[in-house]
N, C-alpha and C. Protein backbone atom coordinates (compact mmCIF):
# COMPACT_ATOMS: atom_id res chain seq x y z
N UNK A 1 21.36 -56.25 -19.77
CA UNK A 1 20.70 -57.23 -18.93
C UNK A 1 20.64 -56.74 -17.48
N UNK A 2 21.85 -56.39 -16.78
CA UNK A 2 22.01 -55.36 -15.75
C UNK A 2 20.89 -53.96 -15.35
N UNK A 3 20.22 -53.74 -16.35
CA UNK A 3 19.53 -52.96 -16.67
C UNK A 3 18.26 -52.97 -16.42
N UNK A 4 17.80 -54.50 -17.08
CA UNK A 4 16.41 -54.95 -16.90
C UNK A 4 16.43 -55.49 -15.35
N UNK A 5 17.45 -55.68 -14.94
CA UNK A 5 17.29 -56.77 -13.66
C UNK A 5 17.16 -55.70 -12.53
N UNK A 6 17.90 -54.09 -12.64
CA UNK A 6 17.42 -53.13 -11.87
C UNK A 6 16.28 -52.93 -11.86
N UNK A 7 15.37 -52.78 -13.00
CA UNK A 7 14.46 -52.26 -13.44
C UNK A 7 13.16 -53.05 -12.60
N UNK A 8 13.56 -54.62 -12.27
CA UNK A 8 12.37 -55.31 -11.96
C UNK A 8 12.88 -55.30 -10.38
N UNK A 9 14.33 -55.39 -9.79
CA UNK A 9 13.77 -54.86 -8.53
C UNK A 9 13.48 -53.71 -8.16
N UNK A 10 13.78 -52.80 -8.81
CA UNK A 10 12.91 -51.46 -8.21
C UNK A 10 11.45 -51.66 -8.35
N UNK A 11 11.04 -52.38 -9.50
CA UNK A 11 9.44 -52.54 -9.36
C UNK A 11 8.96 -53.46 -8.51
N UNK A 12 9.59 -54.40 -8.29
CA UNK A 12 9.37 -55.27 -6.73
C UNK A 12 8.92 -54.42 -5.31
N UNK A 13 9.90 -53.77 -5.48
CA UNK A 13 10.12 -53.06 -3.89
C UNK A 13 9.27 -51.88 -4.10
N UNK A 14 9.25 -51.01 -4.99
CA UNK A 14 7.75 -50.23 -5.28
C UNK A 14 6.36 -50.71 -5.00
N UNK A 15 6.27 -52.07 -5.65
CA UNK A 15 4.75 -52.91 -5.89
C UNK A 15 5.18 -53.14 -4.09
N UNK A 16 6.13 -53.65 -3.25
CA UNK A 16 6.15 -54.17 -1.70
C UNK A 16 5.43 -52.61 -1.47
N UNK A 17 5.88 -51.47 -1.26
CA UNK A 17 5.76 -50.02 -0.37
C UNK A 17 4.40 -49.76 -0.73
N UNK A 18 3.87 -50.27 -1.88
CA UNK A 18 2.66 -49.68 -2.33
C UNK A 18 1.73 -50.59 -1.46
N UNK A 19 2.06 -51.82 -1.29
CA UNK A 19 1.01 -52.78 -0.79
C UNK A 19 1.21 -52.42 0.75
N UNK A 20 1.83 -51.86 1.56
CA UNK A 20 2.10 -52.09 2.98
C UNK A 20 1.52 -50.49 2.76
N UNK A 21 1.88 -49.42 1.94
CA UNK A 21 1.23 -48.33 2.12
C UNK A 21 -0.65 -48.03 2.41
N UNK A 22 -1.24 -49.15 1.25
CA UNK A 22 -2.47 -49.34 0.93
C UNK A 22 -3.14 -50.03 1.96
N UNK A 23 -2.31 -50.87 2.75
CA UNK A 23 -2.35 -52.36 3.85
C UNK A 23 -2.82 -50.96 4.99
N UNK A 24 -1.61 -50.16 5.29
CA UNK A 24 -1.54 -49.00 6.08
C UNK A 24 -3.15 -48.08 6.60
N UNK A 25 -3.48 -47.77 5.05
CA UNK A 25 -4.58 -47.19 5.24
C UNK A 25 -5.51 -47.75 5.20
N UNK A 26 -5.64 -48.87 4.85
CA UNK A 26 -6.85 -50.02 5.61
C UNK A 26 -7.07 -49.87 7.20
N UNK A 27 -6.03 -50.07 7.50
CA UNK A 27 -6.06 -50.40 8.99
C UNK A 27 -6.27 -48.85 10.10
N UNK A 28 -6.13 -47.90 8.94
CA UNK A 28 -6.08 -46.52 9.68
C UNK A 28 -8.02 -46.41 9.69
N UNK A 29 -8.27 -46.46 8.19
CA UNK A 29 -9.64 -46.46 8.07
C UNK A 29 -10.74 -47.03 9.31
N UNK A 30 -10.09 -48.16 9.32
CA UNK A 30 -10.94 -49.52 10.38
C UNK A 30 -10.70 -48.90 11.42
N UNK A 31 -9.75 -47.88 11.89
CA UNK A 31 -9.64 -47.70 12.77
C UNK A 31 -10.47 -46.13 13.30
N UNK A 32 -10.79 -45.73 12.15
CA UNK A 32 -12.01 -44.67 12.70
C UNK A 32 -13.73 -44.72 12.44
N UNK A 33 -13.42 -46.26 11.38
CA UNK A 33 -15.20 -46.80 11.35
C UNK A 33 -15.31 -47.01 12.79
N UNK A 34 -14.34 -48.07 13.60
CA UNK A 34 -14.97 -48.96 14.66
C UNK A 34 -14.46 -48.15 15.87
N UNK A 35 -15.19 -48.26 17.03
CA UNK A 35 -15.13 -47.95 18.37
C UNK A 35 -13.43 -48.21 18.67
N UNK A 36 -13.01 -49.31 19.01
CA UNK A 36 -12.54 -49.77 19.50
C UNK A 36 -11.22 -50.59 18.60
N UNK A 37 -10.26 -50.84 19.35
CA UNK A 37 -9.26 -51.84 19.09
C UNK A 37 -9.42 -53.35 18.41
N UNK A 38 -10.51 -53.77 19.33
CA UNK A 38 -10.70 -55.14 19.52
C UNK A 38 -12.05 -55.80 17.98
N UNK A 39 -13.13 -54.84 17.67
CA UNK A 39 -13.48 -55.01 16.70
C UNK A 39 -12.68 -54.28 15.94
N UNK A 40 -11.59 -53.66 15.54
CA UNK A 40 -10.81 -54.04 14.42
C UNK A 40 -10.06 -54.41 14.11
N UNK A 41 -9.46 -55.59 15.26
CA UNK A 41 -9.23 -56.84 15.59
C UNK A 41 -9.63 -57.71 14.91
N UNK A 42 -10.91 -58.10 15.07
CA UNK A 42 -12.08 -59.02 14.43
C UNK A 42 -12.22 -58.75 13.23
N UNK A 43 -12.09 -57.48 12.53
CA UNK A 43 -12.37 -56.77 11.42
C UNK A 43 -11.37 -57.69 10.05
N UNK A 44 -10.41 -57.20 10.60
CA UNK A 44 -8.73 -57.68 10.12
C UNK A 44 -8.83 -58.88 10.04
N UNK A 45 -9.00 -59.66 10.96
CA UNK A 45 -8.83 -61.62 11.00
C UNK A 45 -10.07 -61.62 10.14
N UNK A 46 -11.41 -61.00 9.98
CA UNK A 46 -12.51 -61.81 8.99
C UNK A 46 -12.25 -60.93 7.57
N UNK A 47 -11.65 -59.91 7.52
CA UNK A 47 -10.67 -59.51 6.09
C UNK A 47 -10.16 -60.78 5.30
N UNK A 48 -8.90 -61.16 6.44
CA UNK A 48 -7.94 -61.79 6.30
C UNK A 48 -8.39 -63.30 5.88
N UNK A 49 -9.03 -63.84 6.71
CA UNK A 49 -10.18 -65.11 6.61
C UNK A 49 -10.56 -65.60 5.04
N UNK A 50 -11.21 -63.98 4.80
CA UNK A 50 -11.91 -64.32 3.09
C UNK A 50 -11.05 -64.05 1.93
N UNK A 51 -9.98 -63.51 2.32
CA UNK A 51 -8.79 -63.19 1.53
C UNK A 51 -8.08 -64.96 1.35
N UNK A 52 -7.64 -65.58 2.67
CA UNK A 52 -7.19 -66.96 2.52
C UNK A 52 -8.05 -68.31 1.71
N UNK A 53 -9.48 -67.85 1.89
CA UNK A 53 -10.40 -68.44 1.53
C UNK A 53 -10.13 -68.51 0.01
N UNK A 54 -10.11 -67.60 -0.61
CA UNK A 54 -9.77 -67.26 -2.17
C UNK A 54 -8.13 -67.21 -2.75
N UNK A 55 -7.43 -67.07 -1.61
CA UNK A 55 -6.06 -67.12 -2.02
C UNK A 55 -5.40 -68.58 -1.77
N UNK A 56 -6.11 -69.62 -1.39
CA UNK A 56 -5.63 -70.71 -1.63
C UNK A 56 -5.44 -71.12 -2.89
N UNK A 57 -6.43 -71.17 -3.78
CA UNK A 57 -6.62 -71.82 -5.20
C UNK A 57 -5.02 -71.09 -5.99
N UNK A 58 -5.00 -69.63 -5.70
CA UNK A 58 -3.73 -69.53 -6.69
C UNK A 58 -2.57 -69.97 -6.02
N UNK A 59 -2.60 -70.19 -4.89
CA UNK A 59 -1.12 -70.84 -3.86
C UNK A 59 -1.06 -72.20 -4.60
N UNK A 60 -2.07 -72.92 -4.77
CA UNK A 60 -2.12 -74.57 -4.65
C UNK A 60 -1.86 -74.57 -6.45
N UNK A 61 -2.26 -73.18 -7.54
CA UNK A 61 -2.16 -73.43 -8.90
C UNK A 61 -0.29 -73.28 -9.08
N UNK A 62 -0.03 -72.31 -8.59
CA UNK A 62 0.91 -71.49 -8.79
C UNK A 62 2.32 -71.83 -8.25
N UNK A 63 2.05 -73.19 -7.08
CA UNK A 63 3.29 -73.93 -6.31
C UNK A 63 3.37 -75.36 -7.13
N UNK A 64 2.23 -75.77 -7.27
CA UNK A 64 2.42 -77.35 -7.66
C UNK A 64 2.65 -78.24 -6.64
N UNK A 65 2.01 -77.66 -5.21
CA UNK A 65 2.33 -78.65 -4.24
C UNK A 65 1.20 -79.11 -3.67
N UNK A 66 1.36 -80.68 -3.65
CA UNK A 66 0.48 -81.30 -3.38
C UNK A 66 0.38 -81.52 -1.65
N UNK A 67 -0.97 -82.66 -1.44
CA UNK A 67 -1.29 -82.42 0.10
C UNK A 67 -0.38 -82.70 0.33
N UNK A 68 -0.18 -82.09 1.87
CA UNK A 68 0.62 -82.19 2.97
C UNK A 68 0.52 -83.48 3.88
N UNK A 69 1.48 -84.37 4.41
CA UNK A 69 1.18 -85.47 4.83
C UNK A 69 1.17 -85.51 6.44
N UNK A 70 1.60 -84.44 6.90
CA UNK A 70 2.08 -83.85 8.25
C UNK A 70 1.56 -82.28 8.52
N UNK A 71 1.36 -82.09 9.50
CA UNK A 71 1.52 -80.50 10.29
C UNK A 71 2.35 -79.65 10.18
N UNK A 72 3.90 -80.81 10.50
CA UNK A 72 5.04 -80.12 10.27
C UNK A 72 5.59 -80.15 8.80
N UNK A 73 5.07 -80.71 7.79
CA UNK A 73 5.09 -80.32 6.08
C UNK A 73 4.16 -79.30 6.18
N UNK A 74 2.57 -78.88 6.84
CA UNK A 74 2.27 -77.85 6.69
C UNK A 74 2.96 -76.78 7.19
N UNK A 75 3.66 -76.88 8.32
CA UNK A 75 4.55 -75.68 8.40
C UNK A 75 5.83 -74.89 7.88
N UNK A 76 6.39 -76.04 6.76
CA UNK A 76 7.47 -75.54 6.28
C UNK A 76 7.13 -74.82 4.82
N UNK A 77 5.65 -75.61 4.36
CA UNK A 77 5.31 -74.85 3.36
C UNK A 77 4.83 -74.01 3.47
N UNK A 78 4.12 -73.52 4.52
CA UNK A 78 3.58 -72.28 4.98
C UNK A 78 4.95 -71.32 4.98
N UNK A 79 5.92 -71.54 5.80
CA UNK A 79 7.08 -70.83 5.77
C UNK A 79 7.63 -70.29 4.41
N UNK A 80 7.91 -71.45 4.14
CA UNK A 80 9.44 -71.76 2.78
C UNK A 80 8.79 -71.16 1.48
N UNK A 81 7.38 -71.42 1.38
CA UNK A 81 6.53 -71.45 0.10
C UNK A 81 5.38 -70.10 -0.11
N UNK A 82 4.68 -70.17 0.56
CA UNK A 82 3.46 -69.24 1.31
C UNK A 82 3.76 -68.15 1.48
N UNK A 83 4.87 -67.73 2.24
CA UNK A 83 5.61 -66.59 2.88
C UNK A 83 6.20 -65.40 1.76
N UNK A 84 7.18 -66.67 1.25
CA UNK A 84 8.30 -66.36 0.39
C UNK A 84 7.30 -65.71 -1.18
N UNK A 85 6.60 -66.41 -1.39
CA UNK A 85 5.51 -66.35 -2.64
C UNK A 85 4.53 -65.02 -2.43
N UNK A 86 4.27 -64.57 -1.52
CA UNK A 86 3.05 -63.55 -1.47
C UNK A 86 3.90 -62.26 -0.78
N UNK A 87 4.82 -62.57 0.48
CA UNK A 87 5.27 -61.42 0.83
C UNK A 87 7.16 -61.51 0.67
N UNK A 88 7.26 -61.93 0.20
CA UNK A 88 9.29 -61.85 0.07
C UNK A 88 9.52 -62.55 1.59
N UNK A 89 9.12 -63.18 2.04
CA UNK A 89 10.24 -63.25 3.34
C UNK A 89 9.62 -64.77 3.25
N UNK A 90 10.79 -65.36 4.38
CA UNK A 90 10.84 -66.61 4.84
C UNK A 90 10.95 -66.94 6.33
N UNK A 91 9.62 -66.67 7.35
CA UNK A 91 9.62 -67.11 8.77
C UNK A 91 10.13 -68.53 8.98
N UNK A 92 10.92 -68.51 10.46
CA UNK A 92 11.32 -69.44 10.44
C UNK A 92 10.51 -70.22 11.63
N UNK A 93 10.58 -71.66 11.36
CA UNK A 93 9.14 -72.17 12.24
C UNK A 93 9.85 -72.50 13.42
N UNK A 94 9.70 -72.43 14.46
CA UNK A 94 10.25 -73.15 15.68
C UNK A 94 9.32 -73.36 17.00
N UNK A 95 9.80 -73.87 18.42
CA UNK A 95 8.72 -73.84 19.16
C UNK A 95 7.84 -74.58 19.02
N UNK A 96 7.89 -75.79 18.53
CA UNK A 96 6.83 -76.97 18.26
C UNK A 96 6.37 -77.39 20.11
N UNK A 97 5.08 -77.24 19.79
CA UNK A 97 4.93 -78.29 21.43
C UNK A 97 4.99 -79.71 21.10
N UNK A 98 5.18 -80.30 22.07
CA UNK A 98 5.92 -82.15 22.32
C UNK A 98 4.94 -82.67 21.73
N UNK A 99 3.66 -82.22 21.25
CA UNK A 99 2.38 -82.92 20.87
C UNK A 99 2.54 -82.81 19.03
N UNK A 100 3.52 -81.59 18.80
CA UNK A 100 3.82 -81.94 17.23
C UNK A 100 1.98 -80.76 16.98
N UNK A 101 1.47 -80.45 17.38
CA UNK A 101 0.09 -79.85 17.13
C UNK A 101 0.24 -78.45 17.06
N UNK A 102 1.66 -78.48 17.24
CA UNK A 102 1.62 -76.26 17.63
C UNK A 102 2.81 -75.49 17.46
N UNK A 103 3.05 -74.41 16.72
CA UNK A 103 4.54 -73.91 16.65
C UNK A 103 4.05 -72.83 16.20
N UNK A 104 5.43 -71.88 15.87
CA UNK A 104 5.50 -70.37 16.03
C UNK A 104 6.22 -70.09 14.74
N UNK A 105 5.93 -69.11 14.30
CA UNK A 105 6.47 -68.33 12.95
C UNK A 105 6.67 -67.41 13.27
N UNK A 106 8.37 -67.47 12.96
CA UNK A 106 8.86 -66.15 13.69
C UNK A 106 9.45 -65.23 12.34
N UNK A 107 9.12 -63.94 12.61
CA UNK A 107 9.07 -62.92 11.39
C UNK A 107 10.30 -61.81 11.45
N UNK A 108 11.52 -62.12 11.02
CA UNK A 108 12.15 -61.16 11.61
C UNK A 108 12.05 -59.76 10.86
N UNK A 109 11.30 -59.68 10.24
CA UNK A 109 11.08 -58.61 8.88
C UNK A 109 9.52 -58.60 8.54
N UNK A 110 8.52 -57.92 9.07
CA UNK A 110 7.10 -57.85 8.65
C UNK A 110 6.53 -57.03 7.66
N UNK A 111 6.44 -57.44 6.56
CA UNK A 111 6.55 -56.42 5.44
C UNK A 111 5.13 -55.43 5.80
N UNK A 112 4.23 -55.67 6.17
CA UNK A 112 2.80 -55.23 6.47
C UNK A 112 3.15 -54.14 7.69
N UNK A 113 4.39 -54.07 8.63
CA UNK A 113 4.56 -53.19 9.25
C UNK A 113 5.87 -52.48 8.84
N UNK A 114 6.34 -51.86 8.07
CA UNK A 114 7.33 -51.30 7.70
C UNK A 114 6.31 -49.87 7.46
N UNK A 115 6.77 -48.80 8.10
CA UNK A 115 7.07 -47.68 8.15
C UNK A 115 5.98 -47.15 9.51
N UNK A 116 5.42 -48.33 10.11
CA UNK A 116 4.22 -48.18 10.78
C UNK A 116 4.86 -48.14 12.40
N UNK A 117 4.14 -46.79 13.14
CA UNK A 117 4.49 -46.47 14.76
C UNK A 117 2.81 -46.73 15.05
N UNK A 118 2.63 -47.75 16.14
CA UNK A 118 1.01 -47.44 16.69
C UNK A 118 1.43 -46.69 17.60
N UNK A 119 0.24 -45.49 17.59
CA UNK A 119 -0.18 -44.65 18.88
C UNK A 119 -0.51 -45.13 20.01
N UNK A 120 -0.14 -44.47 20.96
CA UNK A 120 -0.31 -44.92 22.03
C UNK A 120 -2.03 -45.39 22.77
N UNK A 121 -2.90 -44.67 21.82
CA UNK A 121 -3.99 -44.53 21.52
C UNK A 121 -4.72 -45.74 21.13
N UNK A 122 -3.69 -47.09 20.67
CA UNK A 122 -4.42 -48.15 19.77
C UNK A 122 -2.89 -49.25 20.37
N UNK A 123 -2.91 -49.36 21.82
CA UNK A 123 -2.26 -50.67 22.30
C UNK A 123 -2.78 -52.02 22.35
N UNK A 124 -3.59 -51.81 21.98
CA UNK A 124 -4.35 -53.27 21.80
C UNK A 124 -4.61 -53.88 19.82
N UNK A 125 -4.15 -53.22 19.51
CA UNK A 125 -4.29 -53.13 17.94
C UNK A 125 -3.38 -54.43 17.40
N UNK A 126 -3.95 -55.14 17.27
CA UNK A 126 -3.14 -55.93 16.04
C UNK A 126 -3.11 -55.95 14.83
N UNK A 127 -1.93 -55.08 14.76
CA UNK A 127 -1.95 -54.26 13.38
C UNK A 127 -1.97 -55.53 12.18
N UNK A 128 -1.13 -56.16 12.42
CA UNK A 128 -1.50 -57.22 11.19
C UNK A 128 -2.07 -58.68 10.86
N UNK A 129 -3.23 -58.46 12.16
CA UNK A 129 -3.89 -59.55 12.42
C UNK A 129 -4.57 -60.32 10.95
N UNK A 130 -4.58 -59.22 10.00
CA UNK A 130 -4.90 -59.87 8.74
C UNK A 130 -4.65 -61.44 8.26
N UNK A 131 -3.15 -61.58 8.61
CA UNK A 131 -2.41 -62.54 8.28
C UNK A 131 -2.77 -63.52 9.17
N UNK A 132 -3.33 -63.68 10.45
CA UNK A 132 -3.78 -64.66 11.04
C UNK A 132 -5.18 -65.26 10.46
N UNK A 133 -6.33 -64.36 9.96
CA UNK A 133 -7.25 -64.48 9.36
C UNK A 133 -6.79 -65.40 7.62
N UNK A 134 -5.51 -64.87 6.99
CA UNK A 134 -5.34 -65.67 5.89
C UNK A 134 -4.70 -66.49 6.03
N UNK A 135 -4.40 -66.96 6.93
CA UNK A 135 -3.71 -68.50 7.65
C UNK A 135 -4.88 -69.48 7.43
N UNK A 136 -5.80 -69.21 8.46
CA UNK A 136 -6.79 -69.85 8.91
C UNK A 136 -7.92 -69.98 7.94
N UNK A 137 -7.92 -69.38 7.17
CA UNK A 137 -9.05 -69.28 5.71
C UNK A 137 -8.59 -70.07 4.80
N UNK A 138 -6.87 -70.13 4.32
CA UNK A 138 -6.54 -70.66 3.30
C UNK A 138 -6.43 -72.17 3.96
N UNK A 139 -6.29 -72.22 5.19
CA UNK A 139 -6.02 -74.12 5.79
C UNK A 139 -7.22 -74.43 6.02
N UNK A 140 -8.23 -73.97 6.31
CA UNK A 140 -10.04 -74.78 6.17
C UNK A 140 -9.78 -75.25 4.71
N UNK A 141 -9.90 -74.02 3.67
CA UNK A 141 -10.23 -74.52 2.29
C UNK A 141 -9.31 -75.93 1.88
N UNK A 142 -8.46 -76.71 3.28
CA UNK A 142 -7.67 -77.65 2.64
C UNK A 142 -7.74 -78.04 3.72
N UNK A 143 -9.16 -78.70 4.10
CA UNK A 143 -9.50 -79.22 5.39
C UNK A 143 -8.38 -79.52 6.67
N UNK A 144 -8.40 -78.16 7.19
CA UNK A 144 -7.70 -78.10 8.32
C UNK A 144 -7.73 -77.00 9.75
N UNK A 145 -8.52 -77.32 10.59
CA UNK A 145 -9.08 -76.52 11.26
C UNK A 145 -8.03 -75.62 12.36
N UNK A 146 -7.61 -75.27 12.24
CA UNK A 146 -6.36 -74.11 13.11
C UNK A 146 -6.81 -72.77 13.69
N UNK A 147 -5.73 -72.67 15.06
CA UNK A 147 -6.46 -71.57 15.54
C UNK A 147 -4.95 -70.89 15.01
N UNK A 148 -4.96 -69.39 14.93
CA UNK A 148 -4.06 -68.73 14.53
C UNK A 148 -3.81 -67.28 15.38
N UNK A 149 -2.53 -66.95 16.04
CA UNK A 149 -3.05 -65.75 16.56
C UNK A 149 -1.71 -65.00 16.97
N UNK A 150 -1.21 -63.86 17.28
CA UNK A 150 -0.18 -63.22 16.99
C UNK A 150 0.29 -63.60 18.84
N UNK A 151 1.34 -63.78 19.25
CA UNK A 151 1.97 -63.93 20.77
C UNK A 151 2.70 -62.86 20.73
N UNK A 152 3.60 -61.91 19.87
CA UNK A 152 4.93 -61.20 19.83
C UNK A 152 4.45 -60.27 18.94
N UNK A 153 4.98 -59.33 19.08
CA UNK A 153 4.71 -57.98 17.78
C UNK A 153 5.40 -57.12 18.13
N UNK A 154 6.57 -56.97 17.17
CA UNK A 154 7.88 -55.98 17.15
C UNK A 154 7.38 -54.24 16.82
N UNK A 155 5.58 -54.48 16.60
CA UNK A 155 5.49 -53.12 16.78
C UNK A 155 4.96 -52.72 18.26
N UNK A 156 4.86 -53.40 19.14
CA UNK A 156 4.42 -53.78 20.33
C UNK A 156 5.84 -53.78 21.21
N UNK A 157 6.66 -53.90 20.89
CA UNK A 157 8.08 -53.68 21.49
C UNK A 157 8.93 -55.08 22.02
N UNK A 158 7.94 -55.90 21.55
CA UNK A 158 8.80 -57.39 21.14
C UNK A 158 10.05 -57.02 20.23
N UNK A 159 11.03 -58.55 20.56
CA UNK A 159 12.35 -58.56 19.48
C UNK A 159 11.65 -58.64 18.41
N UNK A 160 10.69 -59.82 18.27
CA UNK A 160 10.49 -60.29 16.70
C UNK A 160 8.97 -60.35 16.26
N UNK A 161 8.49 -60.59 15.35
CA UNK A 161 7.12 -60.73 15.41
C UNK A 161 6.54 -62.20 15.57
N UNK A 162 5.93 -62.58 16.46
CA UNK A 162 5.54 -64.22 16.59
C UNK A 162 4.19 -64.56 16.06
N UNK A 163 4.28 -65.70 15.10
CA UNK A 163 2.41 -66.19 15.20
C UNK A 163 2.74 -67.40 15.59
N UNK A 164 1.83 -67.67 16.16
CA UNK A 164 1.30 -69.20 16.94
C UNK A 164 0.38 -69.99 15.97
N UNK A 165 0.72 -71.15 16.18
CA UNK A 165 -0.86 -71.84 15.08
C UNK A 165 -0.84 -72.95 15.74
N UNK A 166 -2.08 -73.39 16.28
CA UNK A 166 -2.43 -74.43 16.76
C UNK A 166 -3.38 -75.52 15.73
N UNK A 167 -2.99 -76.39 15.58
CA UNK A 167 -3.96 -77.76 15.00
C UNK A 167 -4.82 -77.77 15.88
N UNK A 168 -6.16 -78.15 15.16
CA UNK A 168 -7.12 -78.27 16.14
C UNK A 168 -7.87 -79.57 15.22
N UNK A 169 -8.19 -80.05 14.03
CA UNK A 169 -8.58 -81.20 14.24
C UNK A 169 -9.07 -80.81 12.03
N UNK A 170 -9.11 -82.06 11.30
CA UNK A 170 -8.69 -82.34 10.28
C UNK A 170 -10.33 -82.53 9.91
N UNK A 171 -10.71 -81.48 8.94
CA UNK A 171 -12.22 -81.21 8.62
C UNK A 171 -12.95 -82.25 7.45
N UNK A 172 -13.68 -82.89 8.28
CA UNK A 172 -14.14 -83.72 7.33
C UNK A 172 -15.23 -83.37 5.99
N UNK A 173 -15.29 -83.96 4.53
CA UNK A 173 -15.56 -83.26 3.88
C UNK A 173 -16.81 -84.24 3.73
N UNK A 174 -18.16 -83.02 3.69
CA UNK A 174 -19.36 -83.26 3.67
C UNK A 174 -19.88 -83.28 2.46
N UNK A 175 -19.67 -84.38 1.41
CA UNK A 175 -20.24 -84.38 0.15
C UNK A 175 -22.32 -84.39 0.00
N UNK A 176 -22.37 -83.38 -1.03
CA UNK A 176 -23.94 -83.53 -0.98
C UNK A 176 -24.37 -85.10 -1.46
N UNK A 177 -26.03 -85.47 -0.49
CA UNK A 177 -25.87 -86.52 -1.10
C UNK A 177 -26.10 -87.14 -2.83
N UNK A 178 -25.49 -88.04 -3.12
CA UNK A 178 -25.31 -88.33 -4.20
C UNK A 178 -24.00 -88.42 -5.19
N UNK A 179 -22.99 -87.23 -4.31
CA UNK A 179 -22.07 -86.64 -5.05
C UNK A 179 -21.00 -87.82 -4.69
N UNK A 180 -20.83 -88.59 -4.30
CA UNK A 180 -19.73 -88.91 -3.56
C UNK A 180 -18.42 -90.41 -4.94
């Protein structure tokens, strides 16, 4: 039994190196299609965007969790659930503003940057802006309009890695007529 249970974390942590390896050369690629930093910036978040767009349905099959009644239930499931489910880790949410509309996910472990140095060449790079793009893709598809965007980046020479997410306002759903 000892045996099999090695067997599946070494394939865990293989299937992790392979995905941050592959993640890696995405971002190297984008980075000699486009001019610049900043469209592959944009590149990454509308990646990331259509990735959340489609990766909601297996989050919402695959958890069994129903709507959220709060911001701050969306943030713990984003954390506790979201996190833990797609990349092994568990950010911890803190930094709420007094308005309850805004807080920070703090990453002390970024699996998407493990083994990764940016050049000095690409300081403006947000290397894993992806994840702001699948924030914000998977919370529309569950009417919820958020801005999402990195404040901290431990490959940037921050302690930790920070995302910010702001509420911005609860999307109303436009049935065709007839459908309703």
């Amino acid at each position: 039994m000892s045996r099999q249970s090695n067997r599946t974390t070494d394939s865990k942590k293989m299937n992790s190196e392979l995905f941050t390896l592959t993640y890696g050369a995405l971002v190297t690629q984008l980075c000699k299609d486009y001019e610049n930093d900043e469209e592959v910036n944009k590149q990454l978040d509308k990646m990331g965007y259509n990735i959340g767009v489609r990766l909601i349905e297996d989050f919402l099959a695959r958890s069994s969790i129903g709507r959220c009644q709060d911001f701050r239930e969306t943030a713990d499931v984003i954390a506790k659930v979201a996190f833990k489910m797609y990349l092994g880790i568990t950010p911890s949410v803190t930094n709420w503003s007094p308005g309850g509309d805004e807080f920070s996910l703090i990453l002390e472990n970024n699996p998407l940057a493990d083994f990764v140095e940016l050049p000095d060449n690409h300081s403006t790079l947000i290397y894993s802006n992806l994840l702001c793009g699948v924030l914000r893709g998977a919370l529309e598809m569950v009417q919820m309009a958020v801005d999402v965007k990195f404040s901290q980046d431990s490959l940037r020479g921050d302690n930790v890695t920070e995302i910010r997410m702001k509420f911005i306002k609860r999307i109303e759903e436009n049935l065709p007529a007839g459908e309703e």
